[in-house]
C-alpha atoms as a PDB file:
ATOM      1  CA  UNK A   1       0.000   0.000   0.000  1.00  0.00           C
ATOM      2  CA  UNK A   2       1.275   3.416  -1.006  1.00  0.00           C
ATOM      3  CA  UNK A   3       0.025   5.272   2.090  1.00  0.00           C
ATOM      4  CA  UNK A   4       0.166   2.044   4.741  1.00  0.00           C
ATOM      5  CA  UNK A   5      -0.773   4.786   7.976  1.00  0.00           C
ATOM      6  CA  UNK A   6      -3.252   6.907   7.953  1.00  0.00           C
ATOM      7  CA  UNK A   7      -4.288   9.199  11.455  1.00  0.00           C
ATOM      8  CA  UNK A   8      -7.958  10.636  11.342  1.00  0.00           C
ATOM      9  CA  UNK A   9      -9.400  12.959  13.550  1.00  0.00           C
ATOM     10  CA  UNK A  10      -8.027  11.346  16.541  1.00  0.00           C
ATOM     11  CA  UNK A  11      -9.057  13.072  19.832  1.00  0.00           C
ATOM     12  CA  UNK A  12      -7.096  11.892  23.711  1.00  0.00           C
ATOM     13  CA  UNK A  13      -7.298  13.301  26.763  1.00  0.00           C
ATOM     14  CA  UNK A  14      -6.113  11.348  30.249  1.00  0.00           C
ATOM     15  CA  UNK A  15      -7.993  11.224  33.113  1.00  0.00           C
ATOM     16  CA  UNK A  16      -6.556  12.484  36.827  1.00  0.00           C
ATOM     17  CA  UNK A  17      -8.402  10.052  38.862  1.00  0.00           C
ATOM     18  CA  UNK A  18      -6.166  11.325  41.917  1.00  0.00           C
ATOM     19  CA  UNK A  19      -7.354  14.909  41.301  1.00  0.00           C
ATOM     20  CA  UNK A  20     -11.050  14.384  41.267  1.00  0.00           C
ATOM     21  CA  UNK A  21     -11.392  13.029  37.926  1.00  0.00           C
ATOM     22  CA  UNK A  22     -10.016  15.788  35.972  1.00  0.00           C
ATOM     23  CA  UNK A  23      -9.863  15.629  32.022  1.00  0.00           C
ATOM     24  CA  UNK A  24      -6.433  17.125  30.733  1.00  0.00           C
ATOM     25  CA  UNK A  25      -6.413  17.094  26.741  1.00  0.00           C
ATOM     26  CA  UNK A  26      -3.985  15.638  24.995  1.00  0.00           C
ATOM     27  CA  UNK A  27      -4.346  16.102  20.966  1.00  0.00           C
ATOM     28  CA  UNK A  28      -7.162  17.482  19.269  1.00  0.00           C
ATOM     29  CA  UNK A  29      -8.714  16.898  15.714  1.00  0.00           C
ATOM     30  CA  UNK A  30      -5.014  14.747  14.587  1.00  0.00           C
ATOM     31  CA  UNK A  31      -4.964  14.314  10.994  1.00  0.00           C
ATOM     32  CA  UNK A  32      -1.957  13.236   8.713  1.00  0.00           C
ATOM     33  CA  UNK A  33      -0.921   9.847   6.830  1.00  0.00           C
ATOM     34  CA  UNK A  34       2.730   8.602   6.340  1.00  0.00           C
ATOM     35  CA  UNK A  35       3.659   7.324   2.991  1.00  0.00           C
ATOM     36  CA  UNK A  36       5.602   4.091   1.923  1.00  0.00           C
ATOM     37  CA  UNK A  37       9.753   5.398   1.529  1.00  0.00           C
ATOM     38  CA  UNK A  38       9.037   8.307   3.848  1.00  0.00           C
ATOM     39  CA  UNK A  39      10.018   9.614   7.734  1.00  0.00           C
ATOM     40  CA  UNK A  40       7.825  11.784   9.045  1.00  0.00           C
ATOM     41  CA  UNK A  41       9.637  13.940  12.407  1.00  0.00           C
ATOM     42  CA  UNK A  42       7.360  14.526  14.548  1.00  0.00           C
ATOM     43  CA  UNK A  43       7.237  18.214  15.383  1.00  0.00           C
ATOM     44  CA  UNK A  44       6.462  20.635  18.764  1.00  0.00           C
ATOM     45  CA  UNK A  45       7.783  21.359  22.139  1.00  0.00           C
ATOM     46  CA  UNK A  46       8.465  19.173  25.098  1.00  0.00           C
ATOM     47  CA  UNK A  47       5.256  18.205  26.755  1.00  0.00           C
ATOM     48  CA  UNK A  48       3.012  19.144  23.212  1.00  0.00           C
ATOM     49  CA  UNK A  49       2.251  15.195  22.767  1.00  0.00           C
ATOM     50  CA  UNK A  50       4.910  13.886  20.495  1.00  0.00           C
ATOM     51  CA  UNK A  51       5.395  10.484  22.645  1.00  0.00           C
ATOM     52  CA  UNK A  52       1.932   9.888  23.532  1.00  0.00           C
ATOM     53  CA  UNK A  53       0.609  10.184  19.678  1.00  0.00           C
ATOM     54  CA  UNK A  54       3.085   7.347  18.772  1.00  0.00           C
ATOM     55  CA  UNK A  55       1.731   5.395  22.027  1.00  0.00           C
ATOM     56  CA  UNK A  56      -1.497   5.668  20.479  1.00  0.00           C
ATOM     57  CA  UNK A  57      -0.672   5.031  17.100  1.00  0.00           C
ATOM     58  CA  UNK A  58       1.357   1.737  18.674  1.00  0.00           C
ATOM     59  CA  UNK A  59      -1.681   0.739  20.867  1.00  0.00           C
ATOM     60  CA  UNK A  60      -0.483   1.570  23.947  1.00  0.00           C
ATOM     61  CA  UNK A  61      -3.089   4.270  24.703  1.00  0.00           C
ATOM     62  CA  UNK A  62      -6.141   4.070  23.729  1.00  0.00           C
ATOM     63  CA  UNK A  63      -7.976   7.319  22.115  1.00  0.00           C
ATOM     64  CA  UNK A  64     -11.219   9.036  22.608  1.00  0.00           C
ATOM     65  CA  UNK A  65     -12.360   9.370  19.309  1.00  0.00           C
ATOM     66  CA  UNK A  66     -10.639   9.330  15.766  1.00  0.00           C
ATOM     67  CA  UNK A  67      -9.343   6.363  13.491  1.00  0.00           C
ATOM     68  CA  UNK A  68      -5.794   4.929  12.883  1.00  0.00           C
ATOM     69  CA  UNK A  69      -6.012   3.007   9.812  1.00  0.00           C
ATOM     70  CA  UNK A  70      -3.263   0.730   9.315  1.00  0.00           C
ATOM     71  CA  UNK A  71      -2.763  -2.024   5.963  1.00  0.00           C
ATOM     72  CA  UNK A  72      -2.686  -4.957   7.624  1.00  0.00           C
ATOM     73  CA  UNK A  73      -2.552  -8.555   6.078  1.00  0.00           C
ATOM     74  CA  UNK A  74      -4.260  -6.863   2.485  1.00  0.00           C
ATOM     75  CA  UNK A  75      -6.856  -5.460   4.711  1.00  0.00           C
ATOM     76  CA  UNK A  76      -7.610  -1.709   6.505  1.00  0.00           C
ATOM     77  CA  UNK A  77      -7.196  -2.349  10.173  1.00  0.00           C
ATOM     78  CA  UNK A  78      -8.367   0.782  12.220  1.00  0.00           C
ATOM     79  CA  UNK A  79      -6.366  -0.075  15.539  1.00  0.00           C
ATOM     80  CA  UNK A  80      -8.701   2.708  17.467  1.00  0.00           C
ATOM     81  CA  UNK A  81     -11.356   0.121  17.946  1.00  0.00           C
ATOM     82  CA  UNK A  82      -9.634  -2.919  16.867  1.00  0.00           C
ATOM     83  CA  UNK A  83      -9.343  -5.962  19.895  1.00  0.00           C
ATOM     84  CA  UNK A  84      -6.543  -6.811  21.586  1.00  0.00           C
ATOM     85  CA  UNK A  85      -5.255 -10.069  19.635  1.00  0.00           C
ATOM     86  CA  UNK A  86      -5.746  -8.369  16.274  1.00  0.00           C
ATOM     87  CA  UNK A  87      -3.073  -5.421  18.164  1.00  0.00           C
ATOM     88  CA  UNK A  88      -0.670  -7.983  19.099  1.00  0.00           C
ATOM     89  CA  UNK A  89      -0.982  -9.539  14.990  1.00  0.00           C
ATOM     90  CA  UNK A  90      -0.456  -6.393  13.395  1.00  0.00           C
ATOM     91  CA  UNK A  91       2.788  -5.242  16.030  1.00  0.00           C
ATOM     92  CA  UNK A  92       4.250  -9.213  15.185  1.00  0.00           C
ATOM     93  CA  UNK A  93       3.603  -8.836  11.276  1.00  0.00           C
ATOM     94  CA  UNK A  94       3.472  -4.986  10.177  1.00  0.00           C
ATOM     95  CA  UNK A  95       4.202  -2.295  12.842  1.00  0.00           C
ATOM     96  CA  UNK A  96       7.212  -2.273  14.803  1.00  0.00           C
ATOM     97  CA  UNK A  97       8.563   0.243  17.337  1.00  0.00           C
ATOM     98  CA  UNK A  98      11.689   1.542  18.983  1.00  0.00           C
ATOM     99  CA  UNK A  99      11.314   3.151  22.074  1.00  0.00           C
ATOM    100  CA  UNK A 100      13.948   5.343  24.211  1.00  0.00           C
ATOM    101  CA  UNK A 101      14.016   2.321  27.174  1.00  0.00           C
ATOM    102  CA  UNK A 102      14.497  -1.323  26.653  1.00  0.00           C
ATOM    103  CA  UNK A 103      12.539  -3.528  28.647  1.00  0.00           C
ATOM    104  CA  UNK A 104      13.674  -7.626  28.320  1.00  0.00           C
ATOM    105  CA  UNK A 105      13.054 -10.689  30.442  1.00  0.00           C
ATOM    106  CA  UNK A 106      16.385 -10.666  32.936  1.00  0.00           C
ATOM    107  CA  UNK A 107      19.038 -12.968  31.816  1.00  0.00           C
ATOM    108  CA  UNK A 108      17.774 -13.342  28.002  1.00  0.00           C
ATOM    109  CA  UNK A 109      21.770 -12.856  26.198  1.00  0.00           C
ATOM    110  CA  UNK A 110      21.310  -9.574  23.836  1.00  0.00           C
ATOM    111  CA  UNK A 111      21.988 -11.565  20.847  1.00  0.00           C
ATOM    112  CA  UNK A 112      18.203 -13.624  21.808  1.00  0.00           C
ATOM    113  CA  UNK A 113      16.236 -10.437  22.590  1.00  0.00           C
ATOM    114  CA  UNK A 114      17.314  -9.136  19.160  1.00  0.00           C
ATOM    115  CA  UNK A 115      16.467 -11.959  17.410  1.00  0.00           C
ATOM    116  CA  UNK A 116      13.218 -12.811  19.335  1.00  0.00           C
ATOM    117  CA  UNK A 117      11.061 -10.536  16.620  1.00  0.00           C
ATOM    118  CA  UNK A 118      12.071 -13.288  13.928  1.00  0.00           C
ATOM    119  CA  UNK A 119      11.699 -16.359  15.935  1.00  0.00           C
ATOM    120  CA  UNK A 120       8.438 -14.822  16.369  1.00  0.00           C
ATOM    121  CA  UNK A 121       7.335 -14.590  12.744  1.00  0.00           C
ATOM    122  CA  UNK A 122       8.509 -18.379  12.117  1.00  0.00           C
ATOM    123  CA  UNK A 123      12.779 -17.503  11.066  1.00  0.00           C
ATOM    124  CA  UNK A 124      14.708 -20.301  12.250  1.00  0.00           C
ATOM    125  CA  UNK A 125      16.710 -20.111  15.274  1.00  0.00           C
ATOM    126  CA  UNK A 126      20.260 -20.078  13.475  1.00  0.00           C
ATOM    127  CA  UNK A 127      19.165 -17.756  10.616  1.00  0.00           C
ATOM    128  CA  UNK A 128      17.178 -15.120  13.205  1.00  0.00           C
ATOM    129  CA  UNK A 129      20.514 -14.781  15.608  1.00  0.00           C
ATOM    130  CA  UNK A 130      22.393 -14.349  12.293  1.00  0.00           C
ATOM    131  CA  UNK A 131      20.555 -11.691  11.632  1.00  0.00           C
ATOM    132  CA  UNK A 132      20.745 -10.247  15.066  1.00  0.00           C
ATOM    133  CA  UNK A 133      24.635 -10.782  14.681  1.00  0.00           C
ATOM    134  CA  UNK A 134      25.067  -8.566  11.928  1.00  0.00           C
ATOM    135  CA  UNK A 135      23.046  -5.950  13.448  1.00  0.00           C
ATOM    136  CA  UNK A 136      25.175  -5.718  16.587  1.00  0.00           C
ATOM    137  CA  UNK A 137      28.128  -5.776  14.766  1.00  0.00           C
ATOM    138  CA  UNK A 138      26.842  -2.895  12.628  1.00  0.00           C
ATOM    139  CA  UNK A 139      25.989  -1.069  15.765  1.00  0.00           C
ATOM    140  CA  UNK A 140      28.914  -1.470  16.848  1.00  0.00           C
ATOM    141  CA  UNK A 141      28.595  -3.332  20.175  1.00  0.00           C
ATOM    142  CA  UNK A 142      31.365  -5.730  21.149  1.00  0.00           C
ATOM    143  CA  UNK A 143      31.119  -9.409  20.436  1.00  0.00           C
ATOM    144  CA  UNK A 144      32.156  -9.959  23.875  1.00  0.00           C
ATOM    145  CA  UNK A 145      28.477  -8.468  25.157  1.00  0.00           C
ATOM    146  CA  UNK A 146      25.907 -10.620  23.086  1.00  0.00           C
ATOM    147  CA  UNK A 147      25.974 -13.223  25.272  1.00  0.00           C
ATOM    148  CA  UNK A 148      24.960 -11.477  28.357  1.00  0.00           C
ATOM    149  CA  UNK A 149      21.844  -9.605  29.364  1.00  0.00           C
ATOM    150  CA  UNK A 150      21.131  -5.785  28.333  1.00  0.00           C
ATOM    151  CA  UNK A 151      20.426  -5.002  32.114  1.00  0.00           C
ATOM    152  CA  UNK A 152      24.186  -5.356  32.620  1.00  0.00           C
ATOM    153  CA  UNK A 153      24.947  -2.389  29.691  1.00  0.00           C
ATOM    154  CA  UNK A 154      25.194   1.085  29.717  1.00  0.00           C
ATOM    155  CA  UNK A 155      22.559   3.089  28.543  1.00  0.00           C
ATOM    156  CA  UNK A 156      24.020   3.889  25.158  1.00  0.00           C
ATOM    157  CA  UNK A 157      24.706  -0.114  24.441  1.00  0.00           C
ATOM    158  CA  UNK A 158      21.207  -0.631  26.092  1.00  0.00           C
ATOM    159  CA  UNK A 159      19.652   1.330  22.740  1.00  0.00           C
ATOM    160  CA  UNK A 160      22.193  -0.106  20.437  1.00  0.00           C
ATOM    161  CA  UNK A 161      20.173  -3.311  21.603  1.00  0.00           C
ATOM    162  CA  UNK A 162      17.090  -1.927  21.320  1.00  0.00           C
ATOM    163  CA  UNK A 163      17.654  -0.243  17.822  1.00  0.00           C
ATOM    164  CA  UNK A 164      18.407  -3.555  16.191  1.00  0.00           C
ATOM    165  CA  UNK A 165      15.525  -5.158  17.723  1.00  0.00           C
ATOM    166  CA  UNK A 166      13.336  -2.966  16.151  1.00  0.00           C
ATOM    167  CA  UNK A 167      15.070  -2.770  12.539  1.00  0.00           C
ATOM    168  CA  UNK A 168      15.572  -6.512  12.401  1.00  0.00           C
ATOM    169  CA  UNK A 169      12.230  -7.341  10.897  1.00  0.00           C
ATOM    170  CA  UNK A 170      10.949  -5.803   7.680  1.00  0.00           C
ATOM    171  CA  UNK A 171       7.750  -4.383   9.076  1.00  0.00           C
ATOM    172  CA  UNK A 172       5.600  -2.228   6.733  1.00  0.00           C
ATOM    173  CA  UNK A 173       5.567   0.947   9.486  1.00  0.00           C
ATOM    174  CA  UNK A 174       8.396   1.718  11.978  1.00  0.00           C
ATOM    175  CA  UNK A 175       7.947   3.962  14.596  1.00  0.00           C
ATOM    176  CA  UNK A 176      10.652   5.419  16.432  1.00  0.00           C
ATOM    177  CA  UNK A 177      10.437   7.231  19.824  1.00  0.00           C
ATOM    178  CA  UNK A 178      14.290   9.149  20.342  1.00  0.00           C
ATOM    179  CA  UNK A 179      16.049   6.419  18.942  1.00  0.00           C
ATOM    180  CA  UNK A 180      19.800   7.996  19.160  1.00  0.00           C
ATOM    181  CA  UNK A 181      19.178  10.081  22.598  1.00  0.00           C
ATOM    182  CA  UNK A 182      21.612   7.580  24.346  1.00  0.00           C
ATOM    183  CA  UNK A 183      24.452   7.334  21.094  1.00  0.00           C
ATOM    184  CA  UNK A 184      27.790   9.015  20.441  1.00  0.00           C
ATOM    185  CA  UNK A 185      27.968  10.470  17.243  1.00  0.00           C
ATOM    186  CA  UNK A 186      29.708   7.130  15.653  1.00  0.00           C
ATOM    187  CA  UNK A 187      26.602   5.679  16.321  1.00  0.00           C
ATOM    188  CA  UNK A 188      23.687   8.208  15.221  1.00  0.00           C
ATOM    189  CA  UNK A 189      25.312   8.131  12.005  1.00  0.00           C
ATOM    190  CA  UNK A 190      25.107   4.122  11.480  1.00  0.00           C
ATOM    191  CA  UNK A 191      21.335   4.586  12.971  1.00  0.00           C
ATOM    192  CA  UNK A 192      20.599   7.338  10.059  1.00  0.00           C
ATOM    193  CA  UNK A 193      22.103   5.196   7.408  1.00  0.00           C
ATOM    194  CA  UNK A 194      19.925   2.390   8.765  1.00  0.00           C
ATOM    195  CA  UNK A 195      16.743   4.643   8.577  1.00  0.00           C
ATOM    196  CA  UNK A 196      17.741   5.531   4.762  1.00  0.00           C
ATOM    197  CA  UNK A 197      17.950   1.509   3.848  1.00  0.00           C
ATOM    198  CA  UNK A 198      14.432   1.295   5.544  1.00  0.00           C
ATOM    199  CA  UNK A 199      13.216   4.012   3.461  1.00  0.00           C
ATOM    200  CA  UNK A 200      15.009   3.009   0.166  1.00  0.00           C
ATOM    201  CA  UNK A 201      13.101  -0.249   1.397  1.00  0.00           C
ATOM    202  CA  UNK A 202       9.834   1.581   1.445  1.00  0.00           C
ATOM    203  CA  UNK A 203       9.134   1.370   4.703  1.00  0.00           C
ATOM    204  CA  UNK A 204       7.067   4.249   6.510  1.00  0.00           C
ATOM    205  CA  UNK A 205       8.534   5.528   9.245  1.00  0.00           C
ATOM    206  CA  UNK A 206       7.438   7.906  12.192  1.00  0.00           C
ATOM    207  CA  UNK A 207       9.575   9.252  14.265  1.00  0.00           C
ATOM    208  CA  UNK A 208      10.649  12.093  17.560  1.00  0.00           C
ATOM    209  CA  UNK A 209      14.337  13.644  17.148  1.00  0.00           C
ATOM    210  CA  UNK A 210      15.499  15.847  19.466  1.00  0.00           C
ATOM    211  CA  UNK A 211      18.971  15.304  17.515  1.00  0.00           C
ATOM    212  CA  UNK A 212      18.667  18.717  14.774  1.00  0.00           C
ATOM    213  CA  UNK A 213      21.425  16.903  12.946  1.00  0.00           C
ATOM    214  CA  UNK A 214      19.309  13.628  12.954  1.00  0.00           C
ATOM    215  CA  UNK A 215      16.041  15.274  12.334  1.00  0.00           C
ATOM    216  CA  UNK A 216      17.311  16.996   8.949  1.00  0.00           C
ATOM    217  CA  UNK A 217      18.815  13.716   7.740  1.00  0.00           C
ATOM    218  CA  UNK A 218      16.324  11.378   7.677  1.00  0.00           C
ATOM    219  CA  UNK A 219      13.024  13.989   7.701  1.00  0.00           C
ATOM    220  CA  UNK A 220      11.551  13.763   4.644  1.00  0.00           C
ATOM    221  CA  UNK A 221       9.194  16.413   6.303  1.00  0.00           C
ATOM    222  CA  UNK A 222       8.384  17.700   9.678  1.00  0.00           C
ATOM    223  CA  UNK A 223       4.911  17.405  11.369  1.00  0.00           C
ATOM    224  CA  UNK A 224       4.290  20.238  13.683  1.00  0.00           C
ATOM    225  CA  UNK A 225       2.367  18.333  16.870  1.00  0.00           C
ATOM    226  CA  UNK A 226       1.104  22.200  18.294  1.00  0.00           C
ATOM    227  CA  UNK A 227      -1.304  22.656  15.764  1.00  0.00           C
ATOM    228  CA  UNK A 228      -3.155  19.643  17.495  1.00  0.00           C
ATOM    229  CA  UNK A 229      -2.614  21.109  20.863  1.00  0.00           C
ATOM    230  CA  UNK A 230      -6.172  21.587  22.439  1.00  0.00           C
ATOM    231  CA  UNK A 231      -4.717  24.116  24.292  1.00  0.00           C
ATOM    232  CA  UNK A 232      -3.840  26.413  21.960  1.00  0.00           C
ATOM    233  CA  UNK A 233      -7.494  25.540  20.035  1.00  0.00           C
ATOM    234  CA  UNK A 234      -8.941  26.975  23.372  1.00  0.00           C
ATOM    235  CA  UNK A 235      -6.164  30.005  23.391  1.00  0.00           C
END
């Protein structure tokens, strides 16, 4: 599909139930689509709803009113009202995301939590950590670390992990919350080459950059997240 995201007039707001049930708006009236062989940057001050919109968009938070259409298996899946198992099928087969924290079982080696996505879809054991090998070594994390746990690494080596967990399947949409906040500049600039194959790839991707130099690399435009505030709508 040539537009395989689409975001339509999608409404959230959370609710304080410590402060007597307030409602504090999130995003208003959110309307944009992301394109096969395209990153999107996600746009806006701290605090404006950047993180939360992907969380949405990933399933994570639900939303108030509004569609996410995703292509899905050759179908339109709108994941706004969609149940639970058919959230889980389209993260396994069409939607992956990369988040700023990595969060694996204790004492899974790095090398098995990267290749885990894989063994998931049905790769074989040998040919999944293969994969996963390759990635590290791209990444640039020492050989000597793959066999022990992330928990053990630095926060840098931590993402490293969790970058080529994410970009070791060939998912349809990638999302991608800060992806080189933790990375030295060696780094960032093997995780923008990687975001170029995915594009060449035709992959859409989504993504928050803090990074300017990032940002303007792989941006193939920049999605301002205030126009949705409903704060300034009310201002």
């Amino acid at each position: 599909m040539a537009t395989p995201l689409v975001v339509s007039e999608v409404f959230k707001s959370f609710t304080m139930h410590l402060r007597d049930g307030i409602r504090l708006p999130v995003v208003a009236d959110v309307s944009f689509s992301v394109a096969a062989g395209e990153c999107v940057v996600l746009g806006g001050p701290s605090g404006i709803g950047k993180s939360s919109l992907l969380k949405m968009i990933y399933g994570n938070y639900a939303v108030d009113g509004g569609q996410i259409l995703i292509s899905h298996r050759s179908k339109i899946v709108d994941l706004a009202t969609a149940d639970p198992r058919t959230v889980l099928d389209v993260r396994r087969q069409t939607m992956g995301y990369v988040s700023q924290f990595l969060r694996t079982v204790p004492r899974v080696p790095a090398l098995d939590v990267v290749a885990e996505p894989l063994m998931a879809r049905g790769v074989a054991i040998a040919d999944a950590r293969d994969r996963a090998a390759e990635l590290l070594a791209q990444l640039n994390l020492p050989q000597e670390l793959w066999q022990l746990p992330p928990a053990t690494f630095s926060g840098g080596e931590q993402q490293r992990v969790n970058i080529a967990r994410g970009f070791i399947t060939d998912h349809a949409i990638l999302l991608l919350d800060e992806p080189t906040a933790s990375l030295d500049a060696r780094n960032r600039a093997v995780v923008v080459d990687m975001i170029e194959q995915k594009k060449e790839a035709g992959v859409a991707l989504l993504g928050i950059f803090h990074d300017e130099e990032v940002r303007e690399a792989v941006g193939s435009r920049i999605l301002d997240v205030s126009q949705f505030s409903p704060r300034k709508a009310a201002a």
